[in-house]
N, C-alpha and C. Protein backbone atom coordinates (compact mmCIF):
# COMPACT_ATOMS: atom_id res chain seq x y z
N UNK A 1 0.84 -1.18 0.00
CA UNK A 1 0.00 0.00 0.00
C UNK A 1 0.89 1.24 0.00
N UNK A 2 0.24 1.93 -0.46
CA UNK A 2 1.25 3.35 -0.68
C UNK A 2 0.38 4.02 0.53
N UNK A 3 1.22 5.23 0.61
CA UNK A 3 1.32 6.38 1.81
C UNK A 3 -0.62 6.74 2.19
N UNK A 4 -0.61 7.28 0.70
CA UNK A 4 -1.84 7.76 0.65
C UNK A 4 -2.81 6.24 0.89
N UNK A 5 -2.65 5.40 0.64
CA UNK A 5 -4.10 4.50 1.14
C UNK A 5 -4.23 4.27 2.70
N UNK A 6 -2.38 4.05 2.93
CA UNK A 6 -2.68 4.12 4.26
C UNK A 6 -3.64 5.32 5.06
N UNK A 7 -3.11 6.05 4.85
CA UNK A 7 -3.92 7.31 5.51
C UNK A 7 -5.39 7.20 5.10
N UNK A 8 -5.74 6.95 3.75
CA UNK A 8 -7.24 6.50 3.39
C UNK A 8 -7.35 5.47 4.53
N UNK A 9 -7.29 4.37 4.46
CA UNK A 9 -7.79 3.35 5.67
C UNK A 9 -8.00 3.67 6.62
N UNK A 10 -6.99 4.48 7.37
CA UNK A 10 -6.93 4.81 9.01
C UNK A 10 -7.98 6.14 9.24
N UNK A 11 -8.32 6.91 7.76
CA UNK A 11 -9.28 7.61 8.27
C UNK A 11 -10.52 7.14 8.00
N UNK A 12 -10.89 6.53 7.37
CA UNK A 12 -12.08 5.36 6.77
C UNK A 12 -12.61 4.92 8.37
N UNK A 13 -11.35 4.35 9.86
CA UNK A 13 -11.70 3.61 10.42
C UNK A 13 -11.93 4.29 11.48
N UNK A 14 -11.47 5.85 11.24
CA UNK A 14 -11.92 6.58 12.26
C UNK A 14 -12.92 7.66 11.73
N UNK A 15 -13.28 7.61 10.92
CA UNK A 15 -14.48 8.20 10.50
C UNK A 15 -16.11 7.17 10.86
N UNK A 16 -15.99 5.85 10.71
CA UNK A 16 -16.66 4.96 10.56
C UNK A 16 -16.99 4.34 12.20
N UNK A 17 -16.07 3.95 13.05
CA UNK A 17 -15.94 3.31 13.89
C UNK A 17 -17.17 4.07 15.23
N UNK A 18 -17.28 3.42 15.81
CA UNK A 18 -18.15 3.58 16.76
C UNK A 18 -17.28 4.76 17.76
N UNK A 19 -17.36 5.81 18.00
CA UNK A 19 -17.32 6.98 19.23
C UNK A 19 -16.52 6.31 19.82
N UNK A 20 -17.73 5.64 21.18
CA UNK A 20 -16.92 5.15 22.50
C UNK A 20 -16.26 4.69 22.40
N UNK A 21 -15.05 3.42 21.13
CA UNK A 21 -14.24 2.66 21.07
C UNK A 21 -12.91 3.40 20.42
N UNK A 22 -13.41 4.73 19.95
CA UNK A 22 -12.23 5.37 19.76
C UNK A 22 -11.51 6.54 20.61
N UNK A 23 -10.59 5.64 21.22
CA UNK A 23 -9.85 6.30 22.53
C UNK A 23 -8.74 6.21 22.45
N UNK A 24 -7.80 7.14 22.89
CA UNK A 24 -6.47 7.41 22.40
C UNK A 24 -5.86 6.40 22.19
N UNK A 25 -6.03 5.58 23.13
CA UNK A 25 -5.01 3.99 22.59
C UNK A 25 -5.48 3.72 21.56
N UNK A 26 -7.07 3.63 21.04
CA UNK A 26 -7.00 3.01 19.60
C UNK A 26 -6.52 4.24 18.59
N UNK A 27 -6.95 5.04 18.87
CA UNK A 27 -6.73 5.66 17.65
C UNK A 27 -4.94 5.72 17.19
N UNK A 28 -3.76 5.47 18.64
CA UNK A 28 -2.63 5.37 18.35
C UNK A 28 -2.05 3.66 17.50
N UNK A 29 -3.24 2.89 17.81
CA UNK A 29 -3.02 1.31 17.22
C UNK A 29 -3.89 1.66 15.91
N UNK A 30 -4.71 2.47 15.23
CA UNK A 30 -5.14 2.55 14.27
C UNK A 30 -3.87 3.33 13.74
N UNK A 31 -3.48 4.09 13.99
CA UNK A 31 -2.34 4.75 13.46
C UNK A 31 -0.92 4.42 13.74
N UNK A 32 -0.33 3.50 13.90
CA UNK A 32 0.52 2.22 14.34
C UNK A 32 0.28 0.92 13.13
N UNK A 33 -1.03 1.44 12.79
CA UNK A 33 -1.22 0.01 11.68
C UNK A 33 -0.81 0.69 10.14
N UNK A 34 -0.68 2.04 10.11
CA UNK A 34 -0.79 2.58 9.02
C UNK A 34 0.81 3.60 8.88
N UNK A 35 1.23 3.63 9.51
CA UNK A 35 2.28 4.42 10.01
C UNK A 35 3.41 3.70 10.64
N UNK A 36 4.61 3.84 10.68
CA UNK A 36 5.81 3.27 11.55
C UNK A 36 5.89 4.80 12.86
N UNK A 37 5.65 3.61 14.27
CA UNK A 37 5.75 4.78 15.03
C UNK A 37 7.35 4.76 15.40
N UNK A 38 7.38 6.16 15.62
CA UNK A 38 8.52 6.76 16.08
C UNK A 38 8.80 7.23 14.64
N UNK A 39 7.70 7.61 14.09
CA UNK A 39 8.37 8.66 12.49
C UNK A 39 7.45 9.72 12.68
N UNK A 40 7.92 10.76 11.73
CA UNK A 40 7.46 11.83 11.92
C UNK A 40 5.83 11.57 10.85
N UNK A 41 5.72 10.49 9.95
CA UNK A 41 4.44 10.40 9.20
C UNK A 41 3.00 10.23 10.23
N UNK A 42 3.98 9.09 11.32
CA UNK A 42 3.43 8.43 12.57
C UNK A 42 2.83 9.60 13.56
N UNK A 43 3.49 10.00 13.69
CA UNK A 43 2.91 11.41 14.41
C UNK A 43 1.61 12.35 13.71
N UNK A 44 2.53 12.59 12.34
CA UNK A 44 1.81 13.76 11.94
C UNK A 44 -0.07 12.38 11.90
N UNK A 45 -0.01 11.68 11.45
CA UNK A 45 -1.33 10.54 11.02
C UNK A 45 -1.99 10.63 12.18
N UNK A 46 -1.54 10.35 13.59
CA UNK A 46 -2.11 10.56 14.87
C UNK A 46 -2.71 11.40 15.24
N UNK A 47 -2.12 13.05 15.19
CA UNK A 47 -2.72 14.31 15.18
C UNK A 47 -3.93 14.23 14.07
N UNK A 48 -3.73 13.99 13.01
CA UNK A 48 -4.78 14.38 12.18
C UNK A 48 -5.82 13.04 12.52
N UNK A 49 -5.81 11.83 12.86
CA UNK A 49 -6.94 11.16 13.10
C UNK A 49 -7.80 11.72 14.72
N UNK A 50 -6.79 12.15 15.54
CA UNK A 50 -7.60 13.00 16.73
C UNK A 50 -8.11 14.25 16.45
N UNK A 51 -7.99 14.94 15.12
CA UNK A 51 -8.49 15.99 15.09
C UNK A 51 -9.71 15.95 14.58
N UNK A 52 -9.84 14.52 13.43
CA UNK A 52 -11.14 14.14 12.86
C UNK A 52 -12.06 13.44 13.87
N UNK A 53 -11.60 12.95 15.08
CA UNK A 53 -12.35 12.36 15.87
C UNK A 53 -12.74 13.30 16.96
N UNK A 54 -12.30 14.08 16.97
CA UNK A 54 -12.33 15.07 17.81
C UNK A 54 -13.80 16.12 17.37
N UNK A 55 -13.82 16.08 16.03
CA UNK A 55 -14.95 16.77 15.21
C UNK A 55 -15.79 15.93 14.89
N UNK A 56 -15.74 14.87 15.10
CA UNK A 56 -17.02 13.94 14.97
C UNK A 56 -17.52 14.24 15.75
N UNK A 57 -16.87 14.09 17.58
CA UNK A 57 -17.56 14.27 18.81
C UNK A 57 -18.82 15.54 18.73
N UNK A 58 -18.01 16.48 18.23
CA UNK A 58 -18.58 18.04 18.14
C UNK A 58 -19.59 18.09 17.60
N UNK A 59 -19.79 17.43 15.93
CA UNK A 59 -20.77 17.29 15.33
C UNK A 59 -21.84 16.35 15.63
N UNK A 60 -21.50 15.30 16.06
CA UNK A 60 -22.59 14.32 16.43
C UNK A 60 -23.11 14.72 18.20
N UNK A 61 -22.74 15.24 18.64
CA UNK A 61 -23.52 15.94 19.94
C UNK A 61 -23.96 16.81 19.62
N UNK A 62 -24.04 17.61 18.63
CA UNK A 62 -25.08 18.97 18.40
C UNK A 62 -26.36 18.52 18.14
C-alpha cells in the first residue's frame, strides 16, 4: 500500500468506527497500523486522526 491509502484506511476507520471505542489507545493502534511509530508520518497521522475524531464528537452531539 502506498502512503496515501494508508492514511485513506486509518481515516475510513476513524471516520466509521463507533465513538466510545475510539480512545487514544485506539486511535494510536489505528495509526501504528498505518504508520511506523517513532516517524514523523506516525505522528503527523495521529494528530490528524484526533483531530477528525475530535470533530465527529462536536458534530454528532449537536
Amino acid at each position: 500500500m502506498t502512503k496515501r491509502d494508508n492514511a485513506v484506511a486509518a481515516f475510513a476507520k476513524a471516520s466509521t468506527a463507533p465513538l466510545q471505542t475510539l480512545t487514544p489507545a485506539m486511535l494510536e493502534s489505528i495509526a501504528a497500523s498505518h504508520a511506523r511509530r517513532g516517524t514523523h508520518d506516525f505522528d503527523q497521522l495521529l494528530a490528524k486522526l484526533t483531530e477528525t475524531v475530535e470533530a465527529r464528537r462536536v458534530r454528532e452531539a449537536a
